[in-house]
C-alpha atoms as a PDB file:
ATOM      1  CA  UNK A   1      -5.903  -2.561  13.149  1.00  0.00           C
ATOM      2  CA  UNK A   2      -6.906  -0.503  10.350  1.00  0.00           C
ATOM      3  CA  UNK A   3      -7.285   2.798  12.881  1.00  0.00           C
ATOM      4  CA  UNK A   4      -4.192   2.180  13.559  1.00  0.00           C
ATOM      5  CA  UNK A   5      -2.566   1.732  10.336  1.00  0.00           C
ATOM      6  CA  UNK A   6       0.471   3.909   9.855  1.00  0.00           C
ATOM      7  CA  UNK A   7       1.456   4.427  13.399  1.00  0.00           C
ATOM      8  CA  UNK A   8       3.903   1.604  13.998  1.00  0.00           C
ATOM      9  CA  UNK A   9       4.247  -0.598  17.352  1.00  0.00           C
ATOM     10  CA  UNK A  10       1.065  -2.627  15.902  1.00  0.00           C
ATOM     11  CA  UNK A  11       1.678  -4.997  18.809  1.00  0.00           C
ATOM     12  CA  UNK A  12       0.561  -2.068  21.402  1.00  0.00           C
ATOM     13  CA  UNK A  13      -3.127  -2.131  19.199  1.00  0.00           C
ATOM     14  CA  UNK A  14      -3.405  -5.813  19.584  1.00  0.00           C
ATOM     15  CA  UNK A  15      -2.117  -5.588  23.549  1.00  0.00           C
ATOM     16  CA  UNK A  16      -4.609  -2.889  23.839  1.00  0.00           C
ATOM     17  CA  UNK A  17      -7.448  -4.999  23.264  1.00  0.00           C
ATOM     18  CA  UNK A  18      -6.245  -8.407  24.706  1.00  0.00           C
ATOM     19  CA  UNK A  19      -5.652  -5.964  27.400  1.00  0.00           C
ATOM     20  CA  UNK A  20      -9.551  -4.500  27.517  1.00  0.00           C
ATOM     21  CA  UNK A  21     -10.441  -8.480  26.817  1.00  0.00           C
ATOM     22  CA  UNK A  22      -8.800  -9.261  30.500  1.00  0.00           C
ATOM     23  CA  UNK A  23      -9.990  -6.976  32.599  1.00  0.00           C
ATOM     24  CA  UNK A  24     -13.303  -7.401  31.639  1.00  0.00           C
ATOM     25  CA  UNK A  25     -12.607 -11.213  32.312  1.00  0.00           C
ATOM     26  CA  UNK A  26     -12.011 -10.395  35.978  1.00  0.00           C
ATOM     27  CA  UNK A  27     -15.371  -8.565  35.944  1.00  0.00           C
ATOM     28  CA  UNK A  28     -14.031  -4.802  34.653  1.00  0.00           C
ATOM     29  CA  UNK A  29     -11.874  -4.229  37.503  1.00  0.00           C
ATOM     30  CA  UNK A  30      -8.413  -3.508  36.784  1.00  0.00           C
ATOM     31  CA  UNK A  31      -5.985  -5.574  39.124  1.00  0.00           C
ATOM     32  CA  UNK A  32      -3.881  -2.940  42.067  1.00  0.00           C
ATOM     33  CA  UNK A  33      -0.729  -4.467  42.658  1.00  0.00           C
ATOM     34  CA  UNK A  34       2.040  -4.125  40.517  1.00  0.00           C
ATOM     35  CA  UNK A  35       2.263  -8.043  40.338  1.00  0.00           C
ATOM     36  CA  UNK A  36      -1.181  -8.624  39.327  1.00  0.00           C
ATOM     37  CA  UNK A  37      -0.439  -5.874  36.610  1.00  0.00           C
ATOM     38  CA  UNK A  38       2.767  -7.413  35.274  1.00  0.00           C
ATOM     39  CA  UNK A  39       0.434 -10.193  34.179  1.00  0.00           C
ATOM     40  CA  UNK A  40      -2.070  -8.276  32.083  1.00  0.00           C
ATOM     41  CA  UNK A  41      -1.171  -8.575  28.275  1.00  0.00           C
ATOM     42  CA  UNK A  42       1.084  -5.324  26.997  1.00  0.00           C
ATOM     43  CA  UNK A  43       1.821  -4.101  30.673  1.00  0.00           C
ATOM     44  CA  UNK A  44       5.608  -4.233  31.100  1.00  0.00           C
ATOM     45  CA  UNK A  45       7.555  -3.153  34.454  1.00  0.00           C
ATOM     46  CA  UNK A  46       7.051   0.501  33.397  1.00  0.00           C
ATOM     47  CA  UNK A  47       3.386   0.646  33.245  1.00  0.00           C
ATOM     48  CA  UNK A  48       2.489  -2.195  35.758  1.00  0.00           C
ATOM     49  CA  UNK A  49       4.773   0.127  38.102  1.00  0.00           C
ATOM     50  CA  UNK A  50       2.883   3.325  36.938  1.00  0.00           C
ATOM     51  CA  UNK A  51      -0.189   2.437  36.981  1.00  0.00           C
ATOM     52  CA  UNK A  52       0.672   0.776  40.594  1.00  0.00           C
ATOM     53  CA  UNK A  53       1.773   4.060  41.660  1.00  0.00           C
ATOM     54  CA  UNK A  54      -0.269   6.631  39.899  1.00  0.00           C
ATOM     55  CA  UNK A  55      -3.404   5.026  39.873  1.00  0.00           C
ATOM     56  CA  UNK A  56      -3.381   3.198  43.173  1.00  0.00           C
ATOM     57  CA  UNK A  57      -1.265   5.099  45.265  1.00  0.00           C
ATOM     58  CA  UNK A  58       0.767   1.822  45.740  1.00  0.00           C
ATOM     59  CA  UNK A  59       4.594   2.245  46.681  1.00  0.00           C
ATOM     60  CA  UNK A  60       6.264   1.098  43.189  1.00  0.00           C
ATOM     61  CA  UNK A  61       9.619   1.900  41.344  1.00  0.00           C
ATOM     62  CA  UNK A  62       8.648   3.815  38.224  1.00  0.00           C
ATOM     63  CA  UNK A  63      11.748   4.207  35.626  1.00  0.00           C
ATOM     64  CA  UNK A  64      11.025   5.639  32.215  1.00  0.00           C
ATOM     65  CA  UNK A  65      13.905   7.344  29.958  1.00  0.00           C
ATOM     66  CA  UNK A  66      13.255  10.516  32.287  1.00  0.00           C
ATOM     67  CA  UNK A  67      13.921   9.063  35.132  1.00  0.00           C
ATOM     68  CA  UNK A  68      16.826   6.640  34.108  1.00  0.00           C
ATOM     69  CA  UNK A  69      18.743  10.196  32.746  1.00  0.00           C
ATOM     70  CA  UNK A  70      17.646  12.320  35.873  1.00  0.00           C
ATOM     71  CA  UNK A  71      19.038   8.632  38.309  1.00  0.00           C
ATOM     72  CA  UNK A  72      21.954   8.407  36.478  1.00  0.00           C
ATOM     73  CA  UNK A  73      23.388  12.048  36.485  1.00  0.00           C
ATOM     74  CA  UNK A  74      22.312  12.370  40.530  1.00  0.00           C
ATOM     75  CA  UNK A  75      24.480   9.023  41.237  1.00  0.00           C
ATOM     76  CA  UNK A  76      26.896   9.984  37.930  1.00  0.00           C
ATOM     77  CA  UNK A  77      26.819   6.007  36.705  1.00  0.00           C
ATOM     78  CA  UNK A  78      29.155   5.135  34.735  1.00  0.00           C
ATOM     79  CA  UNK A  79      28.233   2.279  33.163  1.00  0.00           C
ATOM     80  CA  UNK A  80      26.469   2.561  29.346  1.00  0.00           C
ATOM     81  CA  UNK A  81      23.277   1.572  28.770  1.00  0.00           C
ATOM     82  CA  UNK A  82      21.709  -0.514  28.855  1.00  0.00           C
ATOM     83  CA  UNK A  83      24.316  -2.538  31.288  1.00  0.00           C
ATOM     84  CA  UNK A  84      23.628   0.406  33.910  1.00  0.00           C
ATOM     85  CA  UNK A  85      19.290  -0.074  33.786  1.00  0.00           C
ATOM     86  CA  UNK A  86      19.901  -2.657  36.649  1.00  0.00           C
ATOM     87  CA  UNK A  87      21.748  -0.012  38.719  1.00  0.00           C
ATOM     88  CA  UNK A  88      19.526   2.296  37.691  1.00  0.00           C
ATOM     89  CA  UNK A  89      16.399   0.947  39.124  1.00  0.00           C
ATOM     90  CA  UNK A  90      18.092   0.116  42.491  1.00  0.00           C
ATOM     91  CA  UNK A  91      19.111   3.395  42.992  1.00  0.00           C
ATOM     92  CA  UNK A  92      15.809   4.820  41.417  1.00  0.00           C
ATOM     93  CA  UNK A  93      14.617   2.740  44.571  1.00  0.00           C
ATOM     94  CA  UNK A  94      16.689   3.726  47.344  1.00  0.00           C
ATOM     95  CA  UNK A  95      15.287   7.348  46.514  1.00  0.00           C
ATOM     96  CA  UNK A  96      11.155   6.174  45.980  1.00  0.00           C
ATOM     97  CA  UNK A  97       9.264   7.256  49.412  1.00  0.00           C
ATOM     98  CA  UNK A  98       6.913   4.963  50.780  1.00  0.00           C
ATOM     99  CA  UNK A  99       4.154   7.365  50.235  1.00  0.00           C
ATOM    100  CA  UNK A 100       3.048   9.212  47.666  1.00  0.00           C
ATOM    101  CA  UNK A 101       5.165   7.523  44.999  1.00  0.00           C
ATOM    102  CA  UNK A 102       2.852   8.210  42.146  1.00  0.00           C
ATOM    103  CA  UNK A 103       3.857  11.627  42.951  1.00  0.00           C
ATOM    104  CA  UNK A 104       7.616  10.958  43.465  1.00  0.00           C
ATOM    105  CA  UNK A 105       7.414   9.453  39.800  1.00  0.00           C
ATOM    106  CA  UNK A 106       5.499  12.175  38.369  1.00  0.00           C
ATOM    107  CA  UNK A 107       7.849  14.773  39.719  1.00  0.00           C
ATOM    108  CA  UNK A 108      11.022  12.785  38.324  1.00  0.00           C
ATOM    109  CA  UNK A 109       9.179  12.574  34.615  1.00  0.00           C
ATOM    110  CA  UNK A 110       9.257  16.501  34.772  1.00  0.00           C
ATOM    111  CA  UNK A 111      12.516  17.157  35.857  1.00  0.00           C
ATOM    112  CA  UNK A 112      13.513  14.684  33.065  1.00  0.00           C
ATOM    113  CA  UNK A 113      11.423  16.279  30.661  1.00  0.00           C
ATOM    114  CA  UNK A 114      12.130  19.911  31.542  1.00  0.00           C
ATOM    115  CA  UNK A 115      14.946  20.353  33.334  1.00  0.00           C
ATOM    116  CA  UNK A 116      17.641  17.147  33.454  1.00  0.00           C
ATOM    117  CA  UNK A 117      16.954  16.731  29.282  1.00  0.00           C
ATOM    118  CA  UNK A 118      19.445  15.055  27.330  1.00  0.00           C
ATOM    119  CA  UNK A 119      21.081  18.195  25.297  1.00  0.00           C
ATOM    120  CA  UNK A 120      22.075  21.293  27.362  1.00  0.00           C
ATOM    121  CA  UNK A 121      20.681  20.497  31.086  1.00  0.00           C
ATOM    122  CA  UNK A 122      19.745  23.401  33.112  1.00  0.00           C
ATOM    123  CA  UNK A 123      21.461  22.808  36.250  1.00  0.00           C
ATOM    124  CA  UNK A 124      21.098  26.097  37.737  1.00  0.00           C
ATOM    125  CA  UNK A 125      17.237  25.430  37.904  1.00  0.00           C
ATOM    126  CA  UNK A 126      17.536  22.027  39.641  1.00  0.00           C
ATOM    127  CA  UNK A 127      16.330  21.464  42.953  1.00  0.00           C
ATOM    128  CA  UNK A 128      19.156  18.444  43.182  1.00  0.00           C
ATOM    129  CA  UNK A 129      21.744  20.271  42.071  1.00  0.00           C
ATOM    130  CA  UNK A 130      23.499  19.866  45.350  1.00  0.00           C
ATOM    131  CA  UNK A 131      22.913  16.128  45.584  1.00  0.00           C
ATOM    132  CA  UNK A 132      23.990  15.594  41.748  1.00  0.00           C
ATOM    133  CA  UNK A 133      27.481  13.609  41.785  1.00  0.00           C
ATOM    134  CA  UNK A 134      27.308  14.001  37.642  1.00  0.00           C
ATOM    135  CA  UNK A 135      27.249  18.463  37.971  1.00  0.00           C
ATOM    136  CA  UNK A 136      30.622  17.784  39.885  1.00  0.00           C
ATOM    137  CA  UNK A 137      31.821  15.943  36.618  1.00  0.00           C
ATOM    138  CA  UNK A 138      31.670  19.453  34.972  1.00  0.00           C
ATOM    139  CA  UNK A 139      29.765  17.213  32.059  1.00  0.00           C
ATOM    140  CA  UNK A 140      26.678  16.127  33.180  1.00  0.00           C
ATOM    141  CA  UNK A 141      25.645  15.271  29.444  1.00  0.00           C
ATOM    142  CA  UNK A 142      27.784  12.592  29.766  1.00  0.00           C
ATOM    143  CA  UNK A 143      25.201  10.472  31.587  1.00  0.00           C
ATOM    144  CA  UNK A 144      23.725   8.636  31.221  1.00  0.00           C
ATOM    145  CA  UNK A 145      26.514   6.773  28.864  1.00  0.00           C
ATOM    146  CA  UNK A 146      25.385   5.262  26.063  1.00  0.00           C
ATOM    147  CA  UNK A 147      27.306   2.158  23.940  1.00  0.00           C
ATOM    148  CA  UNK A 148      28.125   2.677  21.056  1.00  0.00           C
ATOM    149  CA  UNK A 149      25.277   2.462  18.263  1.00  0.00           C
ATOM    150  CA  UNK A 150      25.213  -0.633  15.549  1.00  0.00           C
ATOM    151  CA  UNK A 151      24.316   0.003  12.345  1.00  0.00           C
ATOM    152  CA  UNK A 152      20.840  -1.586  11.328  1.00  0.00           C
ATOM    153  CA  UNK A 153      21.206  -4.400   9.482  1.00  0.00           C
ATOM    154  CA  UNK A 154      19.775  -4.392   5.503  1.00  0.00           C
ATOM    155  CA  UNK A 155      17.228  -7.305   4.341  1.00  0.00           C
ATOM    156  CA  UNK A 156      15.374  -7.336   1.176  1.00  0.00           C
ATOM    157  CA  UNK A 157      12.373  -9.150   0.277  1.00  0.00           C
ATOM    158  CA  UNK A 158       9.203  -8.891  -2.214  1.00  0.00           C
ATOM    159  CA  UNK A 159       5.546  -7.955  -2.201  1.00  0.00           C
ATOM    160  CA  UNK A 160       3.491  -9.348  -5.225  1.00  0.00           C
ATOM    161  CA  UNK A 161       0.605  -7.628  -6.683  1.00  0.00           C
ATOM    162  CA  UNK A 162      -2.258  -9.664  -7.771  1.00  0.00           C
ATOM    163  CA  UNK A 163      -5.111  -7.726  -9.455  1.00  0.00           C
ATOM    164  CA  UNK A 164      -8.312  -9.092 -11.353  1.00  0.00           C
ATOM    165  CA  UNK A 165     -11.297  -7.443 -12.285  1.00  0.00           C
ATOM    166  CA  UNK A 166     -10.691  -4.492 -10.380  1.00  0.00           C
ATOM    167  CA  UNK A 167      -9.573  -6.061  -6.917  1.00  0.00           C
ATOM    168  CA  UNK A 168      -5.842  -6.701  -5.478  1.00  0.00           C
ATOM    169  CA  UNK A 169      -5.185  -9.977  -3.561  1.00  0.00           C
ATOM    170  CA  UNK A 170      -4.431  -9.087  -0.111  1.00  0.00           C
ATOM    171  CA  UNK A 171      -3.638 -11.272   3.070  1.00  0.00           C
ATOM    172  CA  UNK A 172      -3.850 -11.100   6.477  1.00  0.00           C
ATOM    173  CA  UNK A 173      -0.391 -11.537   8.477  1.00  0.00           C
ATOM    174  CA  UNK A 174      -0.035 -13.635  11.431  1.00  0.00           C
ATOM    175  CA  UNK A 175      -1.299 -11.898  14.535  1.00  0.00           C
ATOM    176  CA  UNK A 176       2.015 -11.807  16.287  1.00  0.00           C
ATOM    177  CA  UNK A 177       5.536 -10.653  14.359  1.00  0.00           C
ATOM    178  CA  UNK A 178       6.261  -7.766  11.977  1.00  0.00           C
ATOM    179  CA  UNK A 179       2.991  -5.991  10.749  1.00  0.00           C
ATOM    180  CA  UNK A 180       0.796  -8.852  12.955  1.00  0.00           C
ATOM    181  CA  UNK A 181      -2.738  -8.692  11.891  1.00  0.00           C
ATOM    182  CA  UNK A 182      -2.773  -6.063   9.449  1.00  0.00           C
ATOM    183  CA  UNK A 183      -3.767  -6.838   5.659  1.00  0.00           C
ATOM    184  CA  UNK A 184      -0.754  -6.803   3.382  1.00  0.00           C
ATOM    185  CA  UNK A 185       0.465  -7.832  -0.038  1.00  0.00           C
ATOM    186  CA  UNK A 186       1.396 -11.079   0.250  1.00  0.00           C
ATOM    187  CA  UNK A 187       5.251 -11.370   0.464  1.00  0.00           C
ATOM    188  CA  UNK A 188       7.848 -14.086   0.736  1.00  0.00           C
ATOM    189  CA  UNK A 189       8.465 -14.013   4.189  1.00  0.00           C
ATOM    190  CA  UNK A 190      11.210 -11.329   5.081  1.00  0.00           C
ATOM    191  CA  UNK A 191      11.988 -10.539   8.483  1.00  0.00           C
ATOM    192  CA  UNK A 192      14.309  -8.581  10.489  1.00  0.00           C
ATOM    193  CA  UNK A 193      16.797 -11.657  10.832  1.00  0.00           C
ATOM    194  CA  UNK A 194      16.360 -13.067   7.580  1.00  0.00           C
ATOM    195  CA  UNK A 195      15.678 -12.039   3.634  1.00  0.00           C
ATOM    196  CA  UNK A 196      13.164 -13.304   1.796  1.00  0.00           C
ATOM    197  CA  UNK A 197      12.572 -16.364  -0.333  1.00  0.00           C
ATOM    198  CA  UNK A 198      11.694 -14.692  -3.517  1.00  0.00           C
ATOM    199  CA  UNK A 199       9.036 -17.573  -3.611  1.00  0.00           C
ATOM    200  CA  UNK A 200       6.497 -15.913  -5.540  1.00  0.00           C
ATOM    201  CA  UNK A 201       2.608 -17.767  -4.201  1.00  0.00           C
ATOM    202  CA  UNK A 202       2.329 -18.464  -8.185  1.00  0.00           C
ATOM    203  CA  UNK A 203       5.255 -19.734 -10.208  1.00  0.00           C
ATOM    204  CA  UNK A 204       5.181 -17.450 -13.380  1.00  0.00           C
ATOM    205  CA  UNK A 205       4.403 -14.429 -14.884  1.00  0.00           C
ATOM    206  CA  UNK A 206       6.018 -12.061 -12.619  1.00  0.00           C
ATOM    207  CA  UNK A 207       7.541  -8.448 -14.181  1.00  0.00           C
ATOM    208  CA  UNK A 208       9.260  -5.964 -11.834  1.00  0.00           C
ATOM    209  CA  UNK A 209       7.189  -2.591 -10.930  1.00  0.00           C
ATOM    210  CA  UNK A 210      10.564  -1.452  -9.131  1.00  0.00           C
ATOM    211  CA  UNK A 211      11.256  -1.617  -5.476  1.00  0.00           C
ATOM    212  CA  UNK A 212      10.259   0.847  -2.114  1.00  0.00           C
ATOM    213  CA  UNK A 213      12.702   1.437   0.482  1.00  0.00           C
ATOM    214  CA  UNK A 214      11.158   1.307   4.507  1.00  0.00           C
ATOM    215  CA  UNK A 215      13.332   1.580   7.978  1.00  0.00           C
ATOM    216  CA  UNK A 216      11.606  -0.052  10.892  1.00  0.00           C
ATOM    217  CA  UNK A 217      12.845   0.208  14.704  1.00  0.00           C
ATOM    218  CA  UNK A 218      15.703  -2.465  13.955  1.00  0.00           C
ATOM    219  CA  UNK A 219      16.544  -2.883  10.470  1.00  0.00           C
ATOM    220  CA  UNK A 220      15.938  -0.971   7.148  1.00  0.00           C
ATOM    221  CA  UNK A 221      14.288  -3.363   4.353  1.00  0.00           C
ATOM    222  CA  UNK A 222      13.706  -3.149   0.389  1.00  0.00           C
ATOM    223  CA  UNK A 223      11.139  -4.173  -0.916  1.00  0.00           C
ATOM    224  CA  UNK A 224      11.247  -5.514  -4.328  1.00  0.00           C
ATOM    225  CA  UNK A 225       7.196  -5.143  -5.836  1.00  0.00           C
ATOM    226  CA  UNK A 226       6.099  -7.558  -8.500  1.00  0.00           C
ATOM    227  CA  UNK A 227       3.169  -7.747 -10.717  1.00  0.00           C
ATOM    228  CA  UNK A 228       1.141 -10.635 -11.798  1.00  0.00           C
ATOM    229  CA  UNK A 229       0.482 -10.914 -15.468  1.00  0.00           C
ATOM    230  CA  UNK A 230      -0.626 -14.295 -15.630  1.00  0.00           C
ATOM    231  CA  UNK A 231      -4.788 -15.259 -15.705  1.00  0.00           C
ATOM    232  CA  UNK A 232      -4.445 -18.175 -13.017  1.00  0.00           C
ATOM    233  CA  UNK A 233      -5.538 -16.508  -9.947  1.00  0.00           C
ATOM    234  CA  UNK A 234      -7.861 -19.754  -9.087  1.00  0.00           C
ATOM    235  CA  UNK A 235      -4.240 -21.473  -7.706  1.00  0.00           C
ATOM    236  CA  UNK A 236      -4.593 -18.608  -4.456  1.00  0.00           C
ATOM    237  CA  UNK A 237      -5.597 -20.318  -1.720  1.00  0.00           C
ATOM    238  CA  UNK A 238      -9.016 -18.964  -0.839  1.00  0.00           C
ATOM    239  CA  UNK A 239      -8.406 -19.158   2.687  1.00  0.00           C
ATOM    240  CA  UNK A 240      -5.450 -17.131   2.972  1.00  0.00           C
ATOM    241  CA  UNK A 241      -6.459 -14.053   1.262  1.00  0.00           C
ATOM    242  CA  UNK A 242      -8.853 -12.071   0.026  1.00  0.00           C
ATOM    243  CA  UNK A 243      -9.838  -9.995  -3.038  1.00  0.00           C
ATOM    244  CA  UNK A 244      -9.810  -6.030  -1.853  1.00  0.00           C
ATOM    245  CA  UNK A 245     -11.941  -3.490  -4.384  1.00  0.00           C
ATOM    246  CA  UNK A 246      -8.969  -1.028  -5.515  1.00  0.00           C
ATOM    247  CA  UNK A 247     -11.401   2.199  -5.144  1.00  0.00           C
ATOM    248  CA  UNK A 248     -11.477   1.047  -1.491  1.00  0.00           C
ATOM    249  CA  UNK A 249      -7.845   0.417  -1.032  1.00  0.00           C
ATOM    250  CA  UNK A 250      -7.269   2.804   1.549  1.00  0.00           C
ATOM    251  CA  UNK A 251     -10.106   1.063   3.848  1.00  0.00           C
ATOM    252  CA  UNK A 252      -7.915  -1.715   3.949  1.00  0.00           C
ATOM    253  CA  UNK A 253      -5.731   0.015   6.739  1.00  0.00           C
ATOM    254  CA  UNK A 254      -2.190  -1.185   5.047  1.00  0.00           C
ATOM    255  CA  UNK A 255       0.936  -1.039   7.148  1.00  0.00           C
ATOM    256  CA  UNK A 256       2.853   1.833   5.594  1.00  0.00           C
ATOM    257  CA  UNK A 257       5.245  -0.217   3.987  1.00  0.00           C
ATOM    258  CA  UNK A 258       2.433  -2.335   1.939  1.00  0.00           C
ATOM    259  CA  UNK A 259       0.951   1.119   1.809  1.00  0.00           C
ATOM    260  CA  UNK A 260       3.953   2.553  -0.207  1.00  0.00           C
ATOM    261  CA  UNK A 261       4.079  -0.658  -2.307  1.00  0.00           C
ATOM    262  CA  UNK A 262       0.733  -0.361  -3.213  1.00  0.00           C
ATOM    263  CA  UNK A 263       0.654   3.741  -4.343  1.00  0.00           C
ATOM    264  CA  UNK A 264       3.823   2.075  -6.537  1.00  0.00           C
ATOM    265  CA  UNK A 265       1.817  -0.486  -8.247  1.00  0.00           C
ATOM    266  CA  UNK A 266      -0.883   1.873  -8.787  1.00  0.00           C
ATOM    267  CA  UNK A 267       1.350   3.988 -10.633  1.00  0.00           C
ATOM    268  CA  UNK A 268       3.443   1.649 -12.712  1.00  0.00           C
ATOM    269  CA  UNK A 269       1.427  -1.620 -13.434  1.00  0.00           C
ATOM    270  CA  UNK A 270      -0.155   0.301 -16.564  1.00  0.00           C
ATOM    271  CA  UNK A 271      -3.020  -1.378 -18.555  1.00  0.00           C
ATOM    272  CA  UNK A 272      -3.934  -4.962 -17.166  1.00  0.00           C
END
């Protein structure tokens, strides 16, 4: 988790070895049918379907946002996303050969990527320009349609920043959720529904150190930061956290968020 601090979707790191964990369950052979796929941990109908096809050479429907844009614009459907995914696929499968369907999907993820892209197609260069309903349209961009965007909702919460004798007081979140895993300030449980408590884990002493701002994939979040100033760190519950050496902070692998938080604290708690 700490490799992988910074880079967001922490849940693929954790998938990736409950993943590795599985297979070697079954002996270190990875399972061929898109089924038995489906049921390894992190492998949605994508990659069960891609690795089915690609790596197998079994006949699977393999839809990425490539395909879905290049699907849409040959059949010109109408219907935003993500409504039109289920038409999508079933059309994406009335065109899927029998054989060589790792291929087929390969081929589709390039005209995607090169060709059908999402700004400016290049329609003269297609080799389905004659078969493509949404060229007729005069506006191929139009496809595939896309409902209209929400705005992200706002939460706010707070990190606290517990430091004695040159060590902060980190914990280590649950393994599944926001951030799962990774060691982090303790907080008062924010979350992309809800705002936080403000339930600091010690009832007094607090002083503001000022507040960082972080957008995730679904909702935007500020983070109020406060500093402990009190001499009663004995109250932490031992088995919940853990005392971190400040001069090896950035060992600690900190979600960027915490990461942020913690380059603030550094900066403004001034003399202890």
């Amino acid at each position: 988790m700490a490799a992988w601090a910074g880079l967001g979707y922490y849940a693929r790191a954790r998938n990736l070895i409950a993943c590795a964990r599985a297979v070697a369950a079954r002996g270190g052979e990875f399972p061929q049918t898109e089924a038995a796929l489906r049921d390894l941990p992190g492998l949605g109908a994508y990659t069960a379907a891609a690795v089915a096809a690609i790596a197998f050479g079994r006949r699977a429907v393999v839809v990425d946002a490539n395909v879905e844009r290049v699907v849409a614009r040959l059949f010109a459907i109408a219907e935003p996303l993500p409504g039109a995914r289920r038409m999508i696929r079933e059309r994406a499968d009335e065109i899927t050969p029998d054989e060589r369907s790792g291929d087929f999907a390969q081929a589709m993820m390039d005209l995607g990527a090169t060709i059908c892209t999402t700004r400016s197609p290049r329609c003269l260069l297609c080799p389905l320009t004659q078969q493509c309903a949404a060229r007729t349209t005069g506006e191929p961009e139009r496809f595939p349609a896309k409902a209209a965007r929400q705005p992200k909702p706002a939460r706010t919460g707070t990190a606290f920043w517990i430091e004695r004798d040159g060590a902060v007081w980190l914990v280590r979140r649950e393994g599944k959720g926001m951030l799962g895993g990774m060691l982090a300030l303790p907080d008062d449980r924010w979350s992309a529904r809800n705002d936080g408590t403000g339930i600091p884990p010690i009832a007094e002493n607090w002083r503001s150190l000022g507040s960082v701002a972080h957008v995730f994939t679904h909702f935007s979040l500020q983070l109020q930061l406060m500093l402990y100033s009190g001499a009663d760190c004995d109250r932490l519950p031992g088995d919940e956290g853990q005392w971190w050496p400040l001069d090896r902070l950035d060992e600690a692998g900190l979600p960027s968020l915490f990461a942020k938080a913690a380059r603030l604290a550094m900066t403004e708690r001034g003399d202890l």
